[in-house]
N, C-alpha and C. Protein backbone atom coordinates (compact mmCIF):
# COMPACT_ATOMS: atom_id res chain seq x y z
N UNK A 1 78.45 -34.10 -24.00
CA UNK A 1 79.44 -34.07 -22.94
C UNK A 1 79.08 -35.05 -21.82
N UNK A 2 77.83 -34.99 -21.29
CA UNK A 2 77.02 -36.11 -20.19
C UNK A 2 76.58 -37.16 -20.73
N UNK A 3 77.12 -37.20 -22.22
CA UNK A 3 76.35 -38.68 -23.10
C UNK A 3 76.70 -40.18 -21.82
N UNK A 4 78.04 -39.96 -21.31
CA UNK A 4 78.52 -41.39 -20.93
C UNK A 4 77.34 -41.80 -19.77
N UNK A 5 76.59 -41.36 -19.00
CA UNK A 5 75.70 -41.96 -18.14
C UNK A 5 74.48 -41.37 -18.27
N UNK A 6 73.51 -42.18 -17.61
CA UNK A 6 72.03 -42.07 -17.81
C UNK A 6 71.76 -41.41 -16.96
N UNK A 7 71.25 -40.29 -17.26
CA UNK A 7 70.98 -39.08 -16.17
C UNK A 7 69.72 -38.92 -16.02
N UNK A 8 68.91 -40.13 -15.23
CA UNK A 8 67.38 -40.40 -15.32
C UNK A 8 67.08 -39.41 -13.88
N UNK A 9 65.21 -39.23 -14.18
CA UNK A 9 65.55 -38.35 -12.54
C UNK A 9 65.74 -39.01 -11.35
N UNK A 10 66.08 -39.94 -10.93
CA UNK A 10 66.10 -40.69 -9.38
C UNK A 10 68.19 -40.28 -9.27
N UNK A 11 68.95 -40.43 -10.69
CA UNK A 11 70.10 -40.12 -10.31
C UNK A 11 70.20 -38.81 -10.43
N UNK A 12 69.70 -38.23 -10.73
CA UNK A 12 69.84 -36.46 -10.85
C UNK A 12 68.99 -35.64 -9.51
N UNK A 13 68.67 -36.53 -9.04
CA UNK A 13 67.78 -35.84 -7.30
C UNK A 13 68.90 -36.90 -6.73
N UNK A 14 69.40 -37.55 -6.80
CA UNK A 14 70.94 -38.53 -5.68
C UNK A 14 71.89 -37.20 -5.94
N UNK A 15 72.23 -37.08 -7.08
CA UNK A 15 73.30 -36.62 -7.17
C UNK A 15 72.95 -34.96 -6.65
N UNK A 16 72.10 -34.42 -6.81
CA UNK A 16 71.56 -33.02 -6.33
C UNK A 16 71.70 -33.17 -4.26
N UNK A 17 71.10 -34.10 -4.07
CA UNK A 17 71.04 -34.58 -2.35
C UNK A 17 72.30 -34.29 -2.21
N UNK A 18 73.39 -34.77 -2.56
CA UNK A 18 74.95 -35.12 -2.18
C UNK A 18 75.37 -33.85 -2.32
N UNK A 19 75.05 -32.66 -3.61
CA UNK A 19 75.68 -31.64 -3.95
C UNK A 19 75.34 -30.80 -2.50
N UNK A 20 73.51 -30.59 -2.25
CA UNK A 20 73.45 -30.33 -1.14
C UNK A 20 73.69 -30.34 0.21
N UNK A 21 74.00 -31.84 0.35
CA UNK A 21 74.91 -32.03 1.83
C UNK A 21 75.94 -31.55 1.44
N UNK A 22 77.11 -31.53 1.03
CA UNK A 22 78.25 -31.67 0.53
C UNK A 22 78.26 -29.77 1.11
N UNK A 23 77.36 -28.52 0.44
CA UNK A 23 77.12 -27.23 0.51
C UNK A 23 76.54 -26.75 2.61
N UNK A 24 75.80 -27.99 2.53
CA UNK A 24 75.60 -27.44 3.92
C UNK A 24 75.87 -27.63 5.06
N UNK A 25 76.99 -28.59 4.60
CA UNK A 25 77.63 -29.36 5.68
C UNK A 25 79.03 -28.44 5.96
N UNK A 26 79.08 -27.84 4.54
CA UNK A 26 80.48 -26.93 4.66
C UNK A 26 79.96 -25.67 5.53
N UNK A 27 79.00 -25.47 5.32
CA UNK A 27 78.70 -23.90 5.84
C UNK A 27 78.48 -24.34 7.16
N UNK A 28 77.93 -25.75 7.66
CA UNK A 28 77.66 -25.91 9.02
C UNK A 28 79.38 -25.88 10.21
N UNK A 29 79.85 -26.36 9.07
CA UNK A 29 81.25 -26.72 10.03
C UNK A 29 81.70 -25.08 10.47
N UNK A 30 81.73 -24.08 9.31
CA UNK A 30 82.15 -22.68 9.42
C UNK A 30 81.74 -22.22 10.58
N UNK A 31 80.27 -22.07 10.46
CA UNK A 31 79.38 -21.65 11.58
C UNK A 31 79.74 -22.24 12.97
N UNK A 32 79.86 -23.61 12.63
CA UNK A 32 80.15 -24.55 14.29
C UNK A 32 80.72 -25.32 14.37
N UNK A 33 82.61 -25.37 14.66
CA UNK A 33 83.41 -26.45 14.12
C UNK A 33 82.85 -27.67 15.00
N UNK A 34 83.21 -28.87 14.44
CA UNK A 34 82.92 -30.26 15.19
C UNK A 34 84.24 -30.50 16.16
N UNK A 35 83.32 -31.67 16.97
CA UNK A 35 84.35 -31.73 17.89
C UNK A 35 84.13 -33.82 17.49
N UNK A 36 84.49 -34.69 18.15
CA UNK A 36 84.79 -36.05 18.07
C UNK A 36 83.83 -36.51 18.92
N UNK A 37 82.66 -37.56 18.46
CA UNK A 37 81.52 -38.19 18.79
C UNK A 37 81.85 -39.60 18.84
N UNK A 38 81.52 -40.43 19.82
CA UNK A 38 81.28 -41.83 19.49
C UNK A 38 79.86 -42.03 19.64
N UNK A 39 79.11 -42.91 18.64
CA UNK A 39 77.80 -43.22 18.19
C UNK A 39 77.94 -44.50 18.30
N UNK A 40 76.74 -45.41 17.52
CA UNK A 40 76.94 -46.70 17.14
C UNK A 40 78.43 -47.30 16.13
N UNK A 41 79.12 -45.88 15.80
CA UNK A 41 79.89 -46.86 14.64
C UNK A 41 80.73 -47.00 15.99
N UNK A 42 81.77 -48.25 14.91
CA UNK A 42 83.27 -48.60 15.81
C UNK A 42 84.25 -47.61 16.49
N UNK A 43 84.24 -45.94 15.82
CA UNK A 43 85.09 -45.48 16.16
C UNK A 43 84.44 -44.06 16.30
N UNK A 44 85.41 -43.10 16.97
CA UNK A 44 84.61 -41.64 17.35
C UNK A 44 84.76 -40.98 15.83
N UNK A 45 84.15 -40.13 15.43
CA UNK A 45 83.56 -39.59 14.28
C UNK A 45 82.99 -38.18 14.34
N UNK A 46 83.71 -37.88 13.22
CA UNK A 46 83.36 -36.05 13.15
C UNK A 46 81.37 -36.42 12.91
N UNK A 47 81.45 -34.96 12.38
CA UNK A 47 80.14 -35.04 11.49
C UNK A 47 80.66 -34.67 9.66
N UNK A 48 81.62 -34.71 9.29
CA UNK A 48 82.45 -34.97 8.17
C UNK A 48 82.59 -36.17 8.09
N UNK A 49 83.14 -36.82 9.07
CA UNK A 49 83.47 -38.83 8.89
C UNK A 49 82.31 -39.59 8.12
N UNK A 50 80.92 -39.13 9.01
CA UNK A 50 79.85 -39.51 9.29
C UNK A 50 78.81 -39.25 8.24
N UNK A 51 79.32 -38.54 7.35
CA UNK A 51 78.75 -37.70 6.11
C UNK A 51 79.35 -38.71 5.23
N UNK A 52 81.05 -38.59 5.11
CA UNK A 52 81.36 -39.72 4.37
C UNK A 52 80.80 -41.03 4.28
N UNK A 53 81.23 -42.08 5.51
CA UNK A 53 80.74 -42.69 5.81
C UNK A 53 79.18 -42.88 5.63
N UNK A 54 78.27 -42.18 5.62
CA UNK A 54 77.01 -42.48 4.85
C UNK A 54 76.83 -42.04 3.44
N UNK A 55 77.67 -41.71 2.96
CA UNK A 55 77.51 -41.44 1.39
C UNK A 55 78.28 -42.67 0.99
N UNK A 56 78.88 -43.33 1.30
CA UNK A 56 79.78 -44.66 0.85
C UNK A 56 78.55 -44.91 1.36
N UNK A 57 77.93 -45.83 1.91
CA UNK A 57 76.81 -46.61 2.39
C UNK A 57 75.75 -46.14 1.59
N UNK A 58 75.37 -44.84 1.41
CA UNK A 58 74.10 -44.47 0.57
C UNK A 58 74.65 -45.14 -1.56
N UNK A 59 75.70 -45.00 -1.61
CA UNK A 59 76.58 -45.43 -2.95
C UNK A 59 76.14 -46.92 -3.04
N UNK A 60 76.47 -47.42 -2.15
CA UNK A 60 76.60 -48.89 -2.13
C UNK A 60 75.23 -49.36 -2.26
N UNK A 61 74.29 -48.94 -1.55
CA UNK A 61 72.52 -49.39 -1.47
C UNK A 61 72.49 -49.67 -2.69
N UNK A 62 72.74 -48.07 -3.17
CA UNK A 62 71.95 -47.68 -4.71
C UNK A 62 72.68 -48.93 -5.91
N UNK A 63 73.84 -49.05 -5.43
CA UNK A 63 74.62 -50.07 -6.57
C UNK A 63 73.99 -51.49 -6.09
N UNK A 64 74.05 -51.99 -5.35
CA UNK A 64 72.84 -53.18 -4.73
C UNK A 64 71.78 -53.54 -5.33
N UNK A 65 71.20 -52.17 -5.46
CA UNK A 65 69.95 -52.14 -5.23
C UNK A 65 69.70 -52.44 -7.22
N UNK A 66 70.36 -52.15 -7.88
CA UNK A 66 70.51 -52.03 -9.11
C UNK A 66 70.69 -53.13 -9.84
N UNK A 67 71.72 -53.66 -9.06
CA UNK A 67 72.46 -54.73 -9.78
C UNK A 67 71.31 -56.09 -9.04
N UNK A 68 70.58 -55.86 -8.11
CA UNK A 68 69.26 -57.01 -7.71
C UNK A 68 68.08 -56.76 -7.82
N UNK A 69 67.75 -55.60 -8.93
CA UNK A 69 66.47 -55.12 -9.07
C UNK A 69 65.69 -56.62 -9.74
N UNK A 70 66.63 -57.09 -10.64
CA UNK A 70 65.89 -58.29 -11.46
C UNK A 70 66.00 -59.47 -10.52
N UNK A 71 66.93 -59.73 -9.88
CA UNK A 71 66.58 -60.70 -8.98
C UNK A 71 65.48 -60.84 -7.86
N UNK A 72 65.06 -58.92 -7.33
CA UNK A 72 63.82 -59.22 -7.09
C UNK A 72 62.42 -59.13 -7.51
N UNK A 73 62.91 -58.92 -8.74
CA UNK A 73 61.65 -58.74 -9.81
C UNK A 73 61.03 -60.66 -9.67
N UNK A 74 61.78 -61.46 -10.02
CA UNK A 74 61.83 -62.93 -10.01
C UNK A 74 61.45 -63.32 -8.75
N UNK A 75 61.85 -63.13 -7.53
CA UNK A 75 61.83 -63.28 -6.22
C UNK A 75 60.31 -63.57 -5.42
N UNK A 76 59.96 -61.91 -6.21
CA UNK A 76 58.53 -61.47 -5.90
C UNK A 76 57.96 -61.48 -6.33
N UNK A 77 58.21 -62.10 -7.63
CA UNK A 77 56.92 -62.30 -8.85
C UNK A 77 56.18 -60.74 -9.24
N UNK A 78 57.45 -60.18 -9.00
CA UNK A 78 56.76 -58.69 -9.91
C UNK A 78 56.70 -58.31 -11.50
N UNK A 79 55.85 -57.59 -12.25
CA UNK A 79 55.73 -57.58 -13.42
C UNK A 79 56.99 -56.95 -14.20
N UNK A 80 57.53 -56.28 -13.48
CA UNK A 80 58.85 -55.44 -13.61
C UNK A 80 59.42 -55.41 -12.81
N UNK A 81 60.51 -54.78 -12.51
CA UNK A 81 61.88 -54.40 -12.04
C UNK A 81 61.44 -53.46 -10.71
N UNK A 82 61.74 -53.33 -9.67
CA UNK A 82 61.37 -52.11 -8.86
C UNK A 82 61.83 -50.87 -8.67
N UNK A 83 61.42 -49.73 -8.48
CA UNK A 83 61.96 -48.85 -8.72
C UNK A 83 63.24 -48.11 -8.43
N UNK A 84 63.86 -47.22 -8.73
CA UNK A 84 65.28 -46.68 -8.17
C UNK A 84 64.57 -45.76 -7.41
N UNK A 85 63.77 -45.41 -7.37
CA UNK A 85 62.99 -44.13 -6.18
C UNK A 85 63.50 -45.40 -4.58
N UNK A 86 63.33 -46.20 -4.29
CA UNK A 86 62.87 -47.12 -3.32
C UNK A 86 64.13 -47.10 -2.85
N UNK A 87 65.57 -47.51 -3.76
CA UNK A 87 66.90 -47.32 -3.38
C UNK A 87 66.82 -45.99 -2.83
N UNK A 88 66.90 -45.09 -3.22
CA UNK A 88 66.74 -43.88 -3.04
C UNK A 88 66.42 -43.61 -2.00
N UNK A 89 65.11 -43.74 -1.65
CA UNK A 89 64.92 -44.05 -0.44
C UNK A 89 65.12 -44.49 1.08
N UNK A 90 65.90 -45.46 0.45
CA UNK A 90 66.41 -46.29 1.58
C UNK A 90 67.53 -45.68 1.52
N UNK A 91 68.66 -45.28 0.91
CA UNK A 91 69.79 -44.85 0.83
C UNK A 91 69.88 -43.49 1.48
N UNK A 92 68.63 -42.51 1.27
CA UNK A 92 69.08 -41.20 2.14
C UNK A 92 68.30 -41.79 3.75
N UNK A 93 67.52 -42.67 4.17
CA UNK A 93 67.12 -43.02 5.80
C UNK A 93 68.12 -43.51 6.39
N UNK A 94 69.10 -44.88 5.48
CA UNK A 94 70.60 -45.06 5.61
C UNK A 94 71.45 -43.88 6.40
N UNK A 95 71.56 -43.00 5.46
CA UNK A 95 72.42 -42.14 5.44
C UNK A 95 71.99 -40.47 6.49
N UNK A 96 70.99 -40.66 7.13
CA UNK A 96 70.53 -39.67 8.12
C UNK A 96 70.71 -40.35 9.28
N UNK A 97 70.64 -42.03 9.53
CA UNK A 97 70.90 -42.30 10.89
C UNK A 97 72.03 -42.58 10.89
N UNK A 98 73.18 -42.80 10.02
CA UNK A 98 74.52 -42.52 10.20
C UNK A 98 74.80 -41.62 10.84
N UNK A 99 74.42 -40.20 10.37
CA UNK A 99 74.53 -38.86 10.47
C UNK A 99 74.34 -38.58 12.19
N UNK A 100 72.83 -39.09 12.46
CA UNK A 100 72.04 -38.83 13.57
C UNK A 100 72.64 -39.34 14.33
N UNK A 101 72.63 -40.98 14.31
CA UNK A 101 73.10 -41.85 15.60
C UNK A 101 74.51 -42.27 15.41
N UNK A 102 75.22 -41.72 14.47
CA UNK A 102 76.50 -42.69 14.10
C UNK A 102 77.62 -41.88 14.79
C-alpha cells in the first residue's frame, strides 16, 4: 500500500514532527484562541499562518536539500552525499523561528 515512496527514517520522524504539530497546535488553539501578530514576515499572522507558512518552508529545505545533496557532495569533495538528518535539521530550526519570531 506505502510501496510508492521511500519511507526511510529521516522521512518518517518529518512526517511524525508535522503529524505532531499539526495535533498540538489544534489542542493549543482550543485551549487559547489566537489573536493577529506582526513578526518579521510581511504580513500579521495567526499562529496557524505561521505553522503553515513554516511547513511550506520546512517542505521546500528538505526538497533543496535533496535535489543538491550531489552537488554538494562535488562542491566539498565529500565521499558521499550528505545526510537527510542535516535537512532535517535545518528544516525544523527554519520552521520554529517562523513560529517564534514570524
Amino acid at each position: 500500500m506505502l510501496n510508492w515512496m521511500v519511507w526511510t527514517t529521516p522521512v518518517a520522524v518529518f512526517f511524525t514532527c508535522i503529524g505532531l504539530m499539526l495535533a498540538g497546535m489544534t489542542v493549543w488553539e482550543i485551549k487559547q484562541p489566537t489573536t493577529l501578530r506582526k513578526g518579521f514576515l510581511p504580513l500579521a499572522t495567526t499562529r496557524g499562518d505561521r505553522l503553515f507558512i513554516g511547513l511550506l518552508a520546512a517542505a521546500y529545505i528538505n526538497l533543496a536539500f535533496v535535489g543538491l545533496a550531489r552537488k554538494l557532495a562535488e562542491w566539498f569533495s565529500l565521499t558521499q552525499e550528505p545526510s537527510v538528518w542535516i535537512s532535517l535539521v535545518i528544516s525544523m530550526a527554519v520552521l520554529a523561528l517562523i513560529m517564534r519570531r514570524g
